[in-house]
C-alpha atoms as a PDB file:
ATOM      1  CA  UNK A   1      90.503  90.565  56.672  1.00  0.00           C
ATOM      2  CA  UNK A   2      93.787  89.153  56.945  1.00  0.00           C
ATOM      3  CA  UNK A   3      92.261  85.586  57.192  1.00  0.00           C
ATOM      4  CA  UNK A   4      91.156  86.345  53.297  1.00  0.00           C
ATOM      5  CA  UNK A   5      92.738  83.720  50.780  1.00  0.00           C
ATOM      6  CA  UNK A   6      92.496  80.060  49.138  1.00  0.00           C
ATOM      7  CA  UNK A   7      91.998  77.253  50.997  1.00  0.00           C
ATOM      8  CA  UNK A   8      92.415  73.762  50.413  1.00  0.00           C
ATOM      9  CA  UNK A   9      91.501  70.290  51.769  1.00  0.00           C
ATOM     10  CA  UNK A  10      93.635  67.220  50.960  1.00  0.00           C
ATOM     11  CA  UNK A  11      92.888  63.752  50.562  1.00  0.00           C
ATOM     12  CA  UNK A  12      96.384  62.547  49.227  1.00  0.00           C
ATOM     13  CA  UNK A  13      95.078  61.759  45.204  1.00  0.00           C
ATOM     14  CA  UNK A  14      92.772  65.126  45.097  1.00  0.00           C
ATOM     15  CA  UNK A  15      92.375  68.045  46.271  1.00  0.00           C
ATOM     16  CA  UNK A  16      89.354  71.049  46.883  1.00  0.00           C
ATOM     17  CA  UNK A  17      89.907  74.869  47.125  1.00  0.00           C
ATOM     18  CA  UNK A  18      87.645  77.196  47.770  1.00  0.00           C
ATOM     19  CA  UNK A  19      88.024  81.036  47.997  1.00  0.00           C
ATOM     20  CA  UNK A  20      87.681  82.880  51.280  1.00  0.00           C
ATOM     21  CA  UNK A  21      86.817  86.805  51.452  1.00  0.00           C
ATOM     22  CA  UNK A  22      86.835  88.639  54.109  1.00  0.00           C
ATOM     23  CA  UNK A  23      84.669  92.043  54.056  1.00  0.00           C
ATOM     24  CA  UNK A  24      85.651  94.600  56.921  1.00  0.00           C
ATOM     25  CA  UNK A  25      82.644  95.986  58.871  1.00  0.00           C
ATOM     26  CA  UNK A  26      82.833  99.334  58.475  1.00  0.00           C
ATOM     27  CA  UNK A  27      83.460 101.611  62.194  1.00  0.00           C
ATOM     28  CA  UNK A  28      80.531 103.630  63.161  1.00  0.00           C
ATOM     29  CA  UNK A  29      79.873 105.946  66.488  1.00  0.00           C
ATOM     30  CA  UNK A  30      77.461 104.646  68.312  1.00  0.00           C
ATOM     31  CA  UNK A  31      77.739 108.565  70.209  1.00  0.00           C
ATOM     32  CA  UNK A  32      79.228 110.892  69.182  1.00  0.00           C
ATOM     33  CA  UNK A  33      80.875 113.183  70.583  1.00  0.00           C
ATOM     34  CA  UNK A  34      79.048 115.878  72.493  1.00  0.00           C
ATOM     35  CA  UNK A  35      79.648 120.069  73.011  1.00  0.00           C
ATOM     36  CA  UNK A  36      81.095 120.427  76.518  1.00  0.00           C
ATOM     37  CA  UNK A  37      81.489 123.471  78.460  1.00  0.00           C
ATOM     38  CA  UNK A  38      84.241 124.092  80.966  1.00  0.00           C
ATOM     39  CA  UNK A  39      85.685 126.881  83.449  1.00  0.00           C
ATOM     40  CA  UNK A  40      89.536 127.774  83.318  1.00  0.00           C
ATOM     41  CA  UNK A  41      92.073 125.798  85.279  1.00  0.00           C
ATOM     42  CA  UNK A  42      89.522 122.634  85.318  1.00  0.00           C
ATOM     43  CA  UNK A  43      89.567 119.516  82.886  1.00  0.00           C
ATOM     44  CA  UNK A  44      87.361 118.533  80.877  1.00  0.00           C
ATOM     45  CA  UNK A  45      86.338 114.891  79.406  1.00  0.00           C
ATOM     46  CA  UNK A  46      84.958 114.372  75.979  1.00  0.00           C
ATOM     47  CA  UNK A  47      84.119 110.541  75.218  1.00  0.00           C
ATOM     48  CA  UNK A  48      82.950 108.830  72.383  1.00  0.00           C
ATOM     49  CA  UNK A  49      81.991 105.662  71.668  1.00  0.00           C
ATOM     50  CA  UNK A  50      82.742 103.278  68.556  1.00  0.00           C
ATOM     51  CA  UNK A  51      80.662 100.421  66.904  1.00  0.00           C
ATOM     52  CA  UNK A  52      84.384  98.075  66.857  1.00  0.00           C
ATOM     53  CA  UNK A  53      86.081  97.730  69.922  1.00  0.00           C
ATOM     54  CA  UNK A  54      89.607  98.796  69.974  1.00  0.00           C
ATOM     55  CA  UNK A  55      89.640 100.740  66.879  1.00  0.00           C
ATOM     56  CA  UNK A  56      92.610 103.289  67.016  1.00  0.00           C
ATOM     57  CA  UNK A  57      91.781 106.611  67.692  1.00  0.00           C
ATOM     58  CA  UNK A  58      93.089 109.604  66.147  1.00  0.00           C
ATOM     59  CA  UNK A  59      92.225 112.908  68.524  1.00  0.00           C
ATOM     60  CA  UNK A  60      92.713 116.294  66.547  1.00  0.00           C
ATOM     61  CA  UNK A  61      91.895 120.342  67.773  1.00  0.00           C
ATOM     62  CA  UNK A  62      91.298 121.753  64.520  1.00  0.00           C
ATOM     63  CA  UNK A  63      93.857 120.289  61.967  1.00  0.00           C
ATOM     64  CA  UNK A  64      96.505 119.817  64.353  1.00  0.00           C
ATOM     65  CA  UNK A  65      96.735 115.685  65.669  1.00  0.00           C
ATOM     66  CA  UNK A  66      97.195 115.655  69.965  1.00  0.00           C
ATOM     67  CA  UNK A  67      99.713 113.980  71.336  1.00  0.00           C
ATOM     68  CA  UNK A  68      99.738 112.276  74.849  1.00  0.00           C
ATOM     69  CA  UNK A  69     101.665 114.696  77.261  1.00  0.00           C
ATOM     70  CA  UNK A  70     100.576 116.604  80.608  1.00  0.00           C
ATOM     71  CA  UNK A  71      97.809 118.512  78.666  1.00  0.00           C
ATOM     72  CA  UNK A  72      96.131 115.591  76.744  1.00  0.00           C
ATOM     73  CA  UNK A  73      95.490 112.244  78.256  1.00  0.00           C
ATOM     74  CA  UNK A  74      93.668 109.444  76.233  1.00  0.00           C
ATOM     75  CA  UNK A  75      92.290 105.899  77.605  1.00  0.00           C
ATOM     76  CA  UNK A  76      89.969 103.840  75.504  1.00  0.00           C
ATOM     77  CA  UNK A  77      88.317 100.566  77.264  1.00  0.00           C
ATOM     78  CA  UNK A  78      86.728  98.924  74.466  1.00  0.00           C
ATOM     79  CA  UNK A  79      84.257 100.513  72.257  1.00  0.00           C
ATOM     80  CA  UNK A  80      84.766 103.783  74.440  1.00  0.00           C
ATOM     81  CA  UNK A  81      87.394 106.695  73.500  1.00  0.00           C
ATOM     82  CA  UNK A  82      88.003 109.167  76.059  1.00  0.00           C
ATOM     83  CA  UNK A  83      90.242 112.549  75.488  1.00  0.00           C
ATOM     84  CA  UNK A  84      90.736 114.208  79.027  1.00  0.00           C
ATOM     85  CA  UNK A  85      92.505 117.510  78.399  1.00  0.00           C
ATOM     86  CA  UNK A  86      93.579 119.389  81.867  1.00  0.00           C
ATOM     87  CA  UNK A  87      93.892 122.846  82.549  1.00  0.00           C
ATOM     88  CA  UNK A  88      91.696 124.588  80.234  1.00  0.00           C
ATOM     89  CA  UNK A  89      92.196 127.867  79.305  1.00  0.00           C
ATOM     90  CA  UNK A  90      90.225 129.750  76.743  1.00  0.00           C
ATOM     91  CA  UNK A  91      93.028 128.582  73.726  1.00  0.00           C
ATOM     92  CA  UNK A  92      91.264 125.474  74.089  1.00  0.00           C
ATOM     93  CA  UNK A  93      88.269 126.212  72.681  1.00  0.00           C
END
């Protein structure tokens, strides 16, 4: 998008512009994610996976945004967005 503007090639006595836009592809999942089930005291993974790579990834419970810390881990590898939360209790849910 960024590479959107006017461009122009010069000969010295003239000169031709043309326009350049730029239209975003709009980010789809390719999966989605899926219900998981988990015991107590174990981790659980839920993955997704993106039709951009390296779109940023916003991870949420509820309305409430997660944050990276020793509860909530997050890797994403290309098209694929991972959320690994450790030590599941029943709050998690």
């Amino acid at each position: 998008k960024s590479d959107s503007d006017t461009y122009t090639c010069d000969i010295g006595d003239a000169q031709s512009r043309a326009k350049l836009v730029v239209q975003e592809i709009p980010v789809l999942f390719k999966q989605e994610l899926q219900n998981e089930e988990a015991k107590e005291g174990k981790q659980v993974k839920l993955t997704c996976e993106l039709s951009k790579p390296d779109t940023p990834v916003k991870w949420m419970k509820g309305d409430t945004v997660l944050y990276a810390s020793e509860k909530y881990e997050f890797k994403q590898r290309g098209t694929v967005a991972e959320l690994i939360i450790r030590d599941v209790k029943s709050v998690d849910s």
